[in-house]
N, C-alpha and C. Protein backbone atom coordinates (compact mmCIF):
# COMPACT_ATOMS: atom_id res chain seq x y z
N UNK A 1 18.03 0.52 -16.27
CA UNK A 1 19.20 -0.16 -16.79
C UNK A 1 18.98 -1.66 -16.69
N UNK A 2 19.74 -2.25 -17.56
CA UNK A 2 19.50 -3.81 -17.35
C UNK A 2 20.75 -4.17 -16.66
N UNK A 3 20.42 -5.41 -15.74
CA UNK A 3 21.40 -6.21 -15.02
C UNK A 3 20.78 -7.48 -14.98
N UNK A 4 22.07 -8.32 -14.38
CA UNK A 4 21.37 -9.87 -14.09
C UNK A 4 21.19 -10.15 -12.69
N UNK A 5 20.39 -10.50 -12.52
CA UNK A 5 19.74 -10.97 -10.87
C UNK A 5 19.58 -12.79 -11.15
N UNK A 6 20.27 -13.12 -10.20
CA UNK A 6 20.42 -14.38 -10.03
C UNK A 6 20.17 -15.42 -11.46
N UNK A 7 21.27 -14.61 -12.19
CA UNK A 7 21.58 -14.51 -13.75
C UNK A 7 20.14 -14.89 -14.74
N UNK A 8 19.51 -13.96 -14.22
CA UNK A 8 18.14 -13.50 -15.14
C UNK A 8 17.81 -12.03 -15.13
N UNK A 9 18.00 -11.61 -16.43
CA UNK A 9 17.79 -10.20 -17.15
C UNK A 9 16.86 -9.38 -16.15
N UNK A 10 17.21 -8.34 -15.69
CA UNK A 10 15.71 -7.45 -15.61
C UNK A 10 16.13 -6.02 -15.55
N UNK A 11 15.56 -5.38 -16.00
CA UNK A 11 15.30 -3.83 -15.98
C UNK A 11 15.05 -3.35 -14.51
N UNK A 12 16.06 -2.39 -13.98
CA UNK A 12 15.97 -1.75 -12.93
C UNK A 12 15.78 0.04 -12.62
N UNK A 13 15.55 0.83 -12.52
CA UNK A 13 15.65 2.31 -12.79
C UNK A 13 16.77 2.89 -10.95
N UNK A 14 16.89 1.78 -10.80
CA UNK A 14 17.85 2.37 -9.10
C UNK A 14 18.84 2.31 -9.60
N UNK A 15 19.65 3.45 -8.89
CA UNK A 15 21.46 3.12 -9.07
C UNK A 15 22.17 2.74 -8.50
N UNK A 16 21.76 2.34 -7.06
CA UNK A 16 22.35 1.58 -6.35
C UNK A 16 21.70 0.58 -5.59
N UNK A 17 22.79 -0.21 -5.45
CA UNK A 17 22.22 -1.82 -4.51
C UNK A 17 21.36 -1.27 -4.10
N UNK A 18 21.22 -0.75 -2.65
CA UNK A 18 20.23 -0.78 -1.79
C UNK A 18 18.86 -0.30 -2.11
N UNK A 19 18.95 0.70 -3.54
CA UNK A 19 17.54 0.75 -4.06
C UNK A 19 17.12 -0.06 -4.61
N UNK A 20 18.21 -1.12 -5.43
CA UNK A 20 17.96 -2.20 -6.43
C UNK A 20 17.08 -3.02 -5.48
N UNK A 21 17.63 -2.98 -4.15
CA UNK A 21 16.88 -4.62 -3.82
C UNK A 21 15.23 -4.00 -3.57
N UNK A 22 15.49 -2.73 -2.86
CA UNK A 22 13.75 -2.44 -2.50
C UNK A 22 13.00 -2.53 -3.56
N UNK A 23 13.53 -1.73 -4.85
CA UNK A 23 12.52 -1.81 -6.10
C UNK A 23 12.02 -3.57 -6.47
N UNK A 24 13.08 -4.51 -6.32
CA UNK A 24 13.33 -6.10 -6.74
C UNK A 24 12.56 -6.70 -5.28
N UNK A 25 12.22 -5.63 -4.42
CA UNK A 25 11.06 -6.25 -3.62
C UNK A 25 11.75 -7.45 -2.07
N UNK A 26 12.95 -7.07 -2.35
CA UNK A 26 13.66 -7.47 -0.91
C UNK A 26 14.57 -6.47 0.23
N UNK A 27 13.33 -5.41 0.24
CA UNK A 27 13.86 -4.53 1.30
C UNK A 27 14.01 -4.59 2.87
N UNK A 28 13.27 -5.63 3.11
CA UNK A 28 13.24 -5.96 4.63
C UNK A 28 14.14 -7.27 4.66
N UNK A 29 14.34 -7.83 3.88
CA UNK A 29 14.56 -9.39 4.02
C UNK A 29 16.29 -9.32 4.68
N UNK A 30 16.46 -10.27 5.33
CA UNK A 30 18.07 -10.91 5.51
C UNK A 30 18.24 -11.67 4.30
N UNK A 31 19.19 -11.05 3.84
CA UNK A 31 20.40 -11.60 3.00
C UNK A 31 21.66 -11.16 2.61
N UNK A 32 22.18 -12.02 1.78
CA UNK A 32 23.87 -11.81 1.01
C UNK A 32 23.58 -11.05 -0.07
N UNK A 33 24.53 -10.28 -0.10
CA UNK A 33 24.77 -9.69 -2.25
C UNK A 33 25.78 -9.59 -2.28
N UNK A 34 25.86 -9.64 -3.78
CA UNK A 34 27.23 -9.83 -4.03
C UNK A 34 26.58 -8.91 -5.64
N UNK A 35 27.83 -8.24 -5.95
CA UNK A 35 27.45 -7.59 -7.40
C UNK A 35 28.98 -7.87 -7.70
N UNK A 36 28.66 -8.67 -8.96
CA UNK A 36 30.23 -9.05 -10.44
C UNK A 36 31.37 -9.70 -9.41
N UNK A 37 30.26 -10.23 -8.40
CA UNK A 37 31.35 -11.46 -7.48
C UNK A 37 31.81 -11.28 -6.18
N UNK A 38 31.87 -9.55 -6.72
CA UNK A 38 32.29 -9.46 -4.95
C UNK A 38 30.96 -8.92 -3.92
N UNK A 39 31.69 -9.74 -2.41
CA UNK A 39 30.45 -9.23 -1.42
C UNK A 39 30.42 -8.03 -1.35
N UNK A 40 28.73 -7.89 -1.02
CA UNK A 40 28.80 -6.30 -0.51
C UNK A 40 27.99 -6.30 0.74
N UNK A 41 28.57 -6.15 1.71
CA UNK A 41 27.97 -5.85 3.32
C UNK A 41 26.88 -4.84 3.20
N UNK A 42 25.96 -5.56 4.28
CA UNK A 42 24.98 -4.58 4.13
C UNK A 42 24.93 -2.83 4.54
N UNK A 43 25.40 -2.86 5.42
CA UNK A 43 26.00 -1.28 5.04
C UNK A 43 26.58 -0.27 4.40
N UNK A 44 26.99 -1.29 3.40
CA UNK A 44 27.90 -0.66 2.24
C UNK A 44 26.72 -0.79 1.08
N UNK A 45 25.84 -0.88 0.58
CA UNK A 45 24.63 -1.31 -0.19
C UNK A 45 24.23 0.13 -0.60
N UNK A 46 24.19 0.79 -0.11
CA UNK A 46 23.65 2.07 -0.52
C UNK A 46 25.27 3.06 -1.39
N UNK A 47 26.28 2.20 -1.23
CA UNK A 47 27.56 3.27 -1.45
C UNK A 47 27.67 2.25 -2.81
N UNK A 48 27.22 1.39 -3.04
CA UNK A 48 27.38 0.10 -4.07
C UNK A 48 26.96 0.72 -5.80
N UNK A 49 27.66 1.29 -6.08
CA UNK A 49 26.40 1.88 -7.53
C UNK A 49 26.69 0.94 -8.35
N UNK A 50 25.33 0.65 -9.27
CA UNK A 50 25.33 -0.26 -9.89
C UNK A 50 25.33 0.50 -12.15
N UNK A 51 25.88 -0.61 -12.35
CA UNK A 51 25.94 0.19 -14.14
C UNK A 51 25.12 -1.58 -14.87
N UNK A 52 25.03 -0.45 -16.25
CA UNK A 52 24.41 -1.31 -16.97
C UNK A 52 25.34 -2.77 -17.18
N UNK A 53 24.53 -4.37 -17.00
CA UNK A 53 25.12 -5.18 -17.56
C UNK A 53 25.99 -5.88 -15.96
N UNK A 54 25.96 -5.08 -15.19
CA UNK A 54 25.86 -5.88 -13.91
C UNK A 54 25.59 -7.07 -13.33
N UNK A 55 26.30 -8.03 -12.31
CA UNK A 55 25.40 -8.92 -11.95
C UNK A 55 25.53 -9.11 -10.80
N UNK A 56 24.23 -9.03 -10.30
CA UNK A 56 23.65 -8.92 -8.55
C UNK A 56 23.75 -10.85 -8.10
N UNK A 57 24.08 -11.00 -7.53
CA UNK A 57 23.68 -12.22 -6.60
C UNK A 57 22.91 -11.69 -5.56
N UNK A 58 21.89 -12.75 -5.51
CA UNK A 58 21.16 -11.99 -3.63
C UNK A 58 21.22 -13.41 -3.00
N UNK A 59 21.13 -13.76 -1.83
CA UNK A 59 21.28 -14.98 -1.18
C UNK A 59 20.51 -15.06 0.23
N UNK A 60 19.57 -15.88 0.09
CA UNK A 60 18.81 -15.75 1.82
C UNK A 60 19.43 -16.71 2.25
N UNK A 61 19.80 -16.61 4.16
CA UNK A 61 20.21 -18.04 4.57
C UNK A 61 18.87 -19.08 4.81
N UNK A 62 19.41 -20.20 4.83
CA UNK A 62 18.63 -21.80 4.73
C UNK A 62 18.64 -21.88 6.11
N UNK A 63 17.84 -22.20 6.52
CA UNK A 63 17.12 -23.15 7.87
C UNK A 63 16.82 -24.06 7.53
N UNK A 64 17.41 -24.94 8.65
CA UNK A 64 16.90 -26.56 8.69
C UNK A 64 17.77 -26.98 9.09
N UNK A 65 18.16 -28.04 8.88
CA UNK A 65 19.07 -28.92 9.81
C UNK A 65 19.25 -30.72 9.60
């Protein structure tokens, strides 16, 4: 299915968040998502199903100071 990831097109075959991010190659990482605006906690990521035309935000936190 297509969705937007950090509002750029891509083809995904997962149906939900938490597969989206492993296939999109951020399965270990700390971060935020948010899908069509709202947050989605990371425990809730796998209950998250995603449809065509979607849009994922992903967000790592910044270090530095």
């Amino acid at each position: 299915m297509n969705i937007e990831v950090n509002g750029e097109r891509r083809e995904v075959r997962a149906g939900d968040l938490a597969a989206a991010l492993e296939e999109l190659g951020f399965a270990d990482a700390v971060l935020a998502t948010a899908v069509n605006g709202a947050f989605v906690p990371a425990g809730e990521r796998a209950a998250a199903m995603l449809a065509e035309g979607d849009r994922l935000e992903i967000l790592a936190p910044m270090q530095g100071g």
